[in-house]
PDB file of N, CA and C in Angstrom:
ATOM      1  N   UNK A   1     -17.176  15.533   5.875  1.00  0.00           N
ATOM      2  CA  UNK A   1     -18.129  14.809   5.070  1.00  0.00           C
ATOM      3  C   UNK A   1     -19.080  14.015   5.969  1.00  0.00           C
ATOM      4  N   UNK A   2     -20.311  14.038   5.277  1.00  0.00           N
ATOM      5  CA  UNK A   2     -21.443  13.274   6.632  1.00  0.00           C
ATOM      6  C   UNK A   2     -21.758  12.107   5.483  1.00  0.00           C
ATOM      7  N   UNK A   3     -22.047  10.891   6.215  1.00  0.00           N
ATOM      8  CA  UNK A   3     -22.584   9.467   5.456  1.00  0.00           C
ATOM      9  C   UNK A   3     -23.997   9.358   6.121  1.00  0.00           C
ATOM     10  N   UNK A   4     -24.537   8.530   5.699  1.00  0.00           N
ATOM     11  CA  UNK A   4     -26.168   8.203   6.258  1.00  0.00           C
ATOM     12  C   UNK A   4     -26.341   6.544   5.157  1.00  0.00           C
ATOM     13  N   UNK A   5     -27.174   5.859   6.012  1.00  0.00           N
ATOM     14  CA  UNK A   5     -27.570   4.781   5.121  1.00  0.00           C
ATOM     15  C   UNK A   5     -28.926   4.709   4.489  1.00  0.00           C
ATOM     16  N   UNK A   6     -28.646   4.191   3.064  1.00  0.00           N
ATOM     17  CA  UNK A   6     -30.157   4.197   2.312  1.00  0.00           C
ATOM     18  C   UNK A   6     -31.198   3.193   2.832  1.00  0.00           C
ATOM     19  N   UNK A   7     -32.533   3.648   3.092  1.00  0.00           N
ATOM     20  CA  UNK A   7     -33.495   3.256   3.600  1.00  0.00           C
ATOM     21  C   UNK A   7     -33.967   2.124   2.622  1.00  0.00           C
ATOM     22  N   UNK A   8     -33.507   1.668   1.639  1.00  0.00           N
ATOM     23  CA  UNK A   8     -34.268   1.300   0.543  1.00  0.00           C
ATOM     24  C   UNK A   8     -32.697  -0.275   0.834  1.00  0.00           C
ATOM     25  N   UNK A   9     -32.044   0.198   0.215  1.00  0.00           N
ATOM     26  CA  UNK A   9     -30.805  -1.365   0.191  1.00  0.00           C
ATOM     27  C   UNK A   9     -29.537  -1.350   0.763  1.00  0.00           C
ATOM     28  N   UNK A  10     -29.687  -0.143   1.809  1.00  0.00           N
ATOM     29  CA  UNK A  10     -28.972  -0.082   3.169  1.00  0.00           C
ATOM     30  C   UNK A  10     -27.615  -0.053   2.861  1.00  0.00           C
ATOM     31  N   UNK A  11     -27.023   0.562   1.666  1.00  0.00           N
ATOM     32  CA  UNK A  11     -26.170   0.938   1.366  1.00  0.00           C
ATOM     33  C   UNK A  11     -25.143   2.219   2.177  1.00  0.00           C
ATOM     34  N   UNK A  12     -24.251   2.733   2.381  1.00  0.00           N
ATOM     35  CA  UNK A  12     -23.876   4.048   2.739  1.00  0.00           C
ATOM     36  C   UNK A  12     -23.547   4.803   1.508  1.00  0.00           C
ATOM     37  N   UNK A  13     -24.356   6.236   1.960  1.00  0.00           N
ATOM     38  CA  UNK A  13     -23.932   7.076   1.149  1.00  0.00           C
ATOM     39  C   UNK A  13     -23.130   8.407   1.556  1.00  0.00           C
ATOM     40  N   UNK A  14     -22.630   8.884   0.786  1.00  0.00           N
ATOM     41  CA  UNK A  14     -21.859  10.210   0.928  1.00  0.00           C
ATOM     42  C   UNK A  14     -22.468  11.361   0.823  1.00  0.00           C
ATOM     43  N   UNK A  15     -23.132  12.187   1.851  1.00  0.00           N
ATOM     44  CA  UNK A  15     -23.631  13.210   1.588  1.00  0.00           C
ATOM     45  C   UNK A  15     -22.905  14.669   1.575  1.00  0.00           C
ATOM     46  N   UNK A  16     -21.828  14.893   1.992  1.00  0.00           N
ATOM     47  CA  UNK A  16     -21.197  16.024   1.460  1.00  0.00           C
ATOM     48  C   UNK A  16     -20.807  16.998   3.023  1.00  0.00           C
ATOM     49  N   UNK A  17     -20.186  18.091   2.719  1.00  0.00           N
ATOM     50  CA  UNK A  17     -19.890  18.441   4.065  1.00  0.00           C
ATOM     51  C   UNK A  17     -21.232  19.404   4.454  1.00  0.00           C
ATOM     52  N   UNK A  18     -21.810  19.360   4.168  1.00  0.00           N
ATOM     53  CA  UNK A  18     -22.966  20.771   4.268  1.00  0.00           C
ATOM     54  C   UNK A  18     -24.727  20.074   4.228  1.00  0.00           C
ATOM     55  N   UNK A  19     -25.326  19.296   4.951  1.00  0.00           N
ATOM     56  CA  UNK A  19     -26.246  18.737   4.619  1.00  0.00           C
ATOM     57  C   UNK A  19     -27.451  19.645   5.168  1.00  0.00           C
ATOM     58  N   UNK A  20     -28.615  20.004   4.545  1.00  0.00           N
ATOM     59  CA  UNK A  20     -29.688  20.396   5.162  1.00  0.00           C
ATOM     60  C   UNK A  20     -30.801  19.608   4.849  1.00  0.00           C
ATOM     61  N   UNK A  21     -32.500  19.607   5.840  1.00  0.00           N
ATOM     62  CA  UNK A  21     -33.437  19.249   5.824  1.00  0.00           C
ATOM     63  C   UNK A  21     -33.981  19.663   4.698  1.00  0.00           C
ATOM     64  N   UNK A  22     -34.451  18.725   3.795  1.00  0.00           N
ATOM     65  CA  UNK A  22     -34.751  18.665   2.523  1.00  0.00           C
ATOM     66  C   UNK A  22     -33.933  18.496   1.058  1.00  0.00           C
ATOM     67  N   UNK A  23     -33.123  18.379   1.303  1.00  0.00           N
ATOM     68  CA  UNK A  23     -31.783  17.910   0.511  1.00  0.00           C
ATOM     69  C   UNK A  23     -32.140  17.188  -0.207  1.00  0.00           C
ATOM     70  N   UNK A  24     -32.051  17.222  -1.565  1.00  0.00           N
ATOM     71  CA  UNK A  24     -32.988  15.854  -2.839  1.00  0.00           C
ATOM     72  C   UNK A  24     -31.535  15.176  -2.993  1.00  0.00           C
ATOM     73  N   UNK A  25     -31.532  13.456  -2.751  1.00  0.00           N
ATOM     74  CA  UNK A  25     -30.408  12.517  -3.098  1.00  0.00           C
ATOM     75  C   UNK A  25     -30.836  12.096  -3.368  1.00  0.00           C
ATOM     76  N   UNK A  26     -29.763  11.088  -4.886  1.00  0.00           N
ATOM     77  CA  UNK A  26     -30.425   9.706  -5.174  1.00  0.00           C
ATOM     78  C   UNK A  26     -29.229   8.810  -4.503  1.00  0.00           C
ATOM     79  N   UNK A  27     -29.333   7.203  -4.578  1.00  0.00           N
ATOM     80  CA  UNK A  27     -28.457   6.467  -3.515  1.00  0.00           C
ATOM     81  C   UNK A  27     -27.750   5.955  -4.524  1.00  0.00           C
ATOM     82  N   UNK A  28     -26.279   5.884  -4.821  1.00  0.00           N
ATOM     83  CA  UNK A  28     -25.636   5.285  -5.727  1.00  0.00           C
ATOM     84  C   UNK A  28     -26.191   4.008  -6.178  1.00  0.00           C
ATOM     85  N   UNK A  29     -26.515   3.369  -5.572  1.00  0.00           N
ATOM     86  CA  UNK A  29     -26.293   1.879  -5.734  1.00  0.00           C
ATOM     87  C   UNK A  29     -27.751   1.843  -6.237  1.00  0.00           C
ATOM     88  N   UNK A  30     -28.823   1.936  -5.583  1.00  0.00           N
ATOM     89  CA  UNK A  30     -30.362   1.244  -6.334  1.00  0.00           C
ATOM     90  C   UNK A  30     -31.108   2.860  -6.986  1.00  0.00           C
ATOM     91  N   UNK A  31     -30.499   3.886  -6.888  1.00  0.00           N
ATOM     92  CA  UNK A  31     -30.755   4.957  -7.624  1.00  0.00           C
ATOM     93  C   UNK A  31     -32.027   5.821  -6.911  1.00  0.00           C
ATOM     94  N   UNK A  32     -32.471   5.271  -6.094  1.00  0.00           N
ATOM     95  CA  UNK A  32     -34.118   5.422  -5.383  1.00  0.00           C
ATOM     96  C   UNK A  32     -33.830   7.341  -5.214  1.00  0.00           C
ATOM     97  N   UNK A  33     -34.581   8.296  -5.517  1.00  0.00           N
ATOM     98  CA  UNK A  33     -34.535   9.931  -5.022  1.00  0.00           C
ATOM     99  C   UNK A  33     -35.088   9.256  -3.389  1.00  0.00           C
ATOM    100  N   UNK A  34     -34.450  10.011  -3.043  1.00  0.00           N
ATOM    101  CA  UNK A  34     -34.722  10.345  -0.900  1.00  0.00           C
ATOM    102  C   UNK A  34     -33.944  12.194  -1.011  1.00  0.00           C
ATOM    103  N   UNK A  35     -34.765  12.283   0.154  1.00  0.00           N
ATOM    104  CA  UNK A  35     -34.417  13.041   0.595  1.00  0.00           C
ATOM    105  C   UNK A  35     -33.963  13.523   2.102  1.00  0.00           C
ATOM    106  N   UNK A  36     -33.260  14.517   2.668  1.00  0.00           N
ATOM    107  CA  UNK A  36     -32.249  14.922   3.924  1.00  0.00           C
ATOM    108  C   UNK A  36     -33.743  14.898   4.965  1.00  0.00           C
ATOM    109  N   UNK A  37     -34.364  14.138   6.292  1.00  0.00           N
ATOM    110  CA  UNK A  37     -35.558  14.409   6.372  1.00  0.00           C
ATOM    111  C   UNK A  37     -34.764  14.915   8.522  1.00  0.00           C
ATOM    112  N   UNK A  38     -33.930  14.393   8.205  1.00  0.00           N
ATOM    113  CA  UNK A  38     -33.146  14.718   9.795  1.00  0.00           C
ATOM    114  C   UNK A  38     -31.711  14.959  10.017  1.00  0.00           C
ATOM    115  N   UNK A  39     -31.546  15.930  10.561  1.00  0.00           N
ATOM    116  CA  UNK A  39     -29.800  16.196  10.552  1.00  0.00           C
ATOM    117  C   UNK A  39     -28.661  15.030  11.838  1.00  0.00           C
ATOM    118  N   UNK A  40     -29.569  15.186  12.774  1.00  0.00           N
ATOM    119  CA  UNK A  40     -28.741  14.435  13.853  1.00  0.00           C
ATOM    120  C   UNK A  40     -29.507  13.204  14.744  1.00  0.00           C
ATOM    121  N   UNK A  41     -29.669  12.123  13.907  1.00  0.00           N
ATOM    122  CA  UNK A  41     -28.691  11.580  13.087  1.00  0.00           C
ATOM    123  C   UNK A  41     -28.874  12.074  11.756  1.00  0.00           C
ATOM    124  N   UNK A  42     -28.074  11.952  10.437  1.00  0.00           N
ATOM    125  CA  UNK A  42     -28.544  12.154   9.660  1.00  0.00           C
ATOM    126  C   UNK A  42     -29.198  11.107   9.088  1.00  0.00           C
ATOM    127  N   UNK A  43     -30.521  11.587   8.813  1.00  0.00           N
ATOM    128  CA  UNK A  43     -31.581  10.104   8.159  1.00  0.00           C
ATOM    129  C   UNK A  43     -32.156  10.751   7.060  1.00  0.00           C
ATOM    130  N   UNK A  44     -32.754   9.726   6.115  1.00  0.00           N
ATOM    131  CA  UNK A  44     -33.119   9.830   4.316  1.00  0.00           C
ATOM    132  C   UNK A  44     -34.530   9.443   4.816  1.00  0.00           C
ATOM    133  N   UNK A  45     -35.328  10.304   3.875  1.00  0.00           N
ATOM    134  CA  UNK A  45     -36.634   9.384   3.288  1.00  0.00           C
ATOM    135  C   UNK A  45     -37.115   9.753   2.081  1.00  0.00           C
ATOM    136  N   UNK A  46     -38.116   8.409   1.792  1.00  0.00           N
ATOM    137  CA  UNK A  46     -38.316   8.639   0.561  1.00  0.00           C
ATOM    138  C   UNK A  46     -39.256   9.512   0.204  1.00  0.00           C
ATOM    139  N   UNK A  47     -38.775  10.271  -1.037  1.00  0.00           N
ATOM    140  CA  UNK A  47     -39.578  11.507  -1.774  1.00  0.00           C
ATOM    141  C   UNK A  47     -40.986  11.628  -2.067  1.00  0.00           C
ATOM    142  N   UNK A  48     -42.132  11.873  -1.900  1.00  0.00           N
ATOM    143  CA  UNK A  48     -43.473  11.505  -2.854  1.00  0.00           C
ATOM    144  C   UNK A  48     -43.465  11.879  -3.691  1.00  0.00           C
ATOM    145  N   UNK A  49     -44.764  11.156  -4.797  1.00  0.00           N
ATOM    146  CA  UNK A  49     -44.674  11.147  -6.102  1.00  0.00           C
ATOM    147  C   UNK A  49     -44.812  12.494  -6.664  1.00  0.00           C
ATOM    148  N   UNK A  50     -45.407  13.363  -5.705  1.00  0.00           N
ATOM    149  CA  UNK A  50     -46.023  14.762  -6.300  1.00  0.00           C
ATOM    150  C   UNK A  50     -44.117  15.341  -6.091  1.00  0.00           C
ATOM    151  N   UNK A  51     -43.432  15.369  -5.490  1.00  0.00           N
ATOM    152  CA  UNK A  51     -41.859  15.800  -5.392  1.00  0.00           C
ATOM    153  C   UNK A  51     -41.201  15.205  -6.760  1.00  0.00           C
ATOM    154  N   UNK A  52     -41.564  14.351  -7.434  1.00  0.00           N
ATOM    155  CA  UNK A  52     -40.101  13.607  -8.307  1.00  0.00           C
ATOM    156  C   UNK A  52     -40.533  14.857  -9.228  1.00  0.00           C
ATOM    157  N   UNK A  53     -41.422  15.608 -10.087  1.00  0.00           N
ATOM    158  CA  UNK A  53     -41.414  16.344 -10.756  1.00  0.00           C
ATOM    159  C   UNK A  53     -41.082  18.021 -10.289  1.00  0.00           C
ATOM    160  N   UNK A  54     -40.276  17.510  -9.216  1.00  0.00           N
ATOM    161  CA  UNK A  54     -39.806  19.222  -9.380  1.00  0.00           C
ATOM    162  C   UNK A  54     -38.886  19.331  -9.643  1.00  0.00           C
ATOM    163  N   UNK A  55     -38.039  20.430 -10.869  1.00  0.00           N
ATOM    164  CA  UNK A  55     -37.019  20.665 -11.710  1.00  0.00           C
ATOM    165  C   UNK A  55     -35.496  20.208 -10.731  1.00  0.00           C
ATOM    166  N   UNK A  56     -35.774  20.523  -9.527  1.00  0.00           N
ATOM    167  CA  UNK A  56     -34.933  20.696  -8.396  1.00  0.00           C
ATOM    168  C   UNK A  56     -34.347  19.377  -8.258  1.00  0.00           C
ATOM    169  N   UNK A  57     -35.105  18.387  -8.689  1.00  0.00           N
ATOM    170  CA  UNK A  57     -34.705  16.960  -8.239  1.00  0.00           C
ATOM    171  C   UNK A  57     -34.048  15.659  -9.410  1.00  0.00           C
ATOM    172  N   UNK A  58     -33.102  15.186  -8.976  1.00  0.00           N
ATOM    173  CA  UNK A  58     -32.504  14.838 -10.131  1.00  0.00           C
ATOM    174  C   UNK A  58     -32.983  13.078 -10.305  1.00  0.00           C
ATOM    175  N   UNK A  59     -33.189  13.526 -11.505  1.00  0.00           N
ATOM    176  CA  UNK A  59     -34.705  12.740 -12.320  1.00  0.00           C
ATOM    177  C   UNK A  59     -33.483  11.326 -12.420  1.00  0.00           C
ATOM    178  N   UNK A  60     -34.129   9.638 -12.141  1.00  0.00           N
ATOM    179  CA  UNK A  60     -33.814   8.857 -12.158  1.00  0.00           C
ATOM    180  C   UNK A  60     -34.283   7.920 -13.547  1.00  0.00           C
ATOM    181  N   UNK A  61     -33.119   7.440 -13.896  1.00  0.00           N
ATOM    182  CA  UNK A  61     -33.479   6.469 -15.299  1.00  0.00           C
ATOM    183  C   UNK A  61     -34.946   5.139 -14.265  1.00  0.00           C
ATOM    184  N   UNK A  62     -35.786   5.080 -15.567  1.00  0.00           N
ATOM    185  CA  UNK A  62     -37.124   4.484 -15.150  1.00  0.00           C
ATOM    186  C   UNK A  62     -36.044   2.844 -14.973  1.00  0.00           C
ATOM    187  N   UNK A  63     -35.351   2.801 -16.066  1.00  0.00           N
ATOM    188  CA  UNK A  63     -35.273   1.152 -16.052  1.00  0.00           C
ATOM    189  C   UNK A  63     -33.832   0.861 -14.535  1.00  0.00           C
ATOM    190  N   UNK A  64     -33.512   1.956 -14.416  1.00  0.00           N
ATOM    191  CA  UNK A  64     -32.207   2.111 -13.247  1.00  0.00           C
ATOM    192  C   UNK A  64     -32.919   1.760 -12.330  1.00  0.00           C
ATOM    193  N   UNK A  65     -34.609   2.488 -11.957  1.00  0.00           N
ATOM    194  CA  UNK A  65     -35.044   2.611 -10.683  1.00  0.00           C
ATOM    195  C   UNK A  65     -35.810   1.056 -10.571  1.00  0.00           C
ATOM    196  N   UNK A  66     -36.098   0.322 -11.661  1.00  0.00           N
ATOM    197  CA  UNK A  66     -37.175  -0.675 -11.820  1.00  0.00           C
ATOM    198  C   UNK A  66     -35.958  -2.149 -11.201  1.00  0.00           C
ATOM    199  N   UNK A  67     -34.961  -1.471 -11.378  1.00  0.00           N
ATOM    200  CA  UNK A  67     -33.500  -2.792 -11.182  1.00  0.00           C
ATOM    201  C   UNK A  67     -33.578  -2.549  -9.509  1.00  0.00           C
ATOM    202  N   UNK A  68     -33.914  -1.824  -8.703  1.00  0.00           N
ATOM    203  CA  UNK A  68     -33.781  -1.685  -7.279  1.00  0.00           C
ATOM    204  C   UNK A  68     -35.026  -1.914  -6.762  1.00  0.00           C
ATOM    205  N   UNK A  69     -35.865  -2.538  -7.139  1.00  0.00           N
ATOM    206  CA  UNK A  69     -37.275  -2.883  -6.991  1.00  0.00           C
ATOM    207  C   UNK A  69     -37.218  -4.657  -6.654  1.00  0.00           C
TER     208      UNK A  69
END
């Protein structure tokens, strides 16, 4: 299993045993979508706005994401 910390409230997250460049995550804790942007280390960044609408990416509650703001 690989961890990485969220760029947003520096949380650790669990990314799974298999991570690749471009990988859509959201961060448990403040919900923010990032995505896989480097393997070694593994590092997150955040998604652009033209990315949150692709089917591929798992869509965040508005008032979830407005609480990590």
């Amino acid at each position: 299993m690989f961890t990485t910390i969220c760029p947003e409230c520096h949380v650790q997250i669990l990314i799974g045993s298999d991570p690749y460049i471009g990988q859509k995550v959201a961060c448990p804790s403040c919900k923010i979508p990032l995505e896989i942007v480097w393997l070694f280390p593994l590092s997150l960044g955040y998604l652009e706005e033209d990315t949150l609408s692709s089917p591929s990416i798992i869509q965040v509650d508005e008032e979830l994401h407005s609480l990590g703001s």
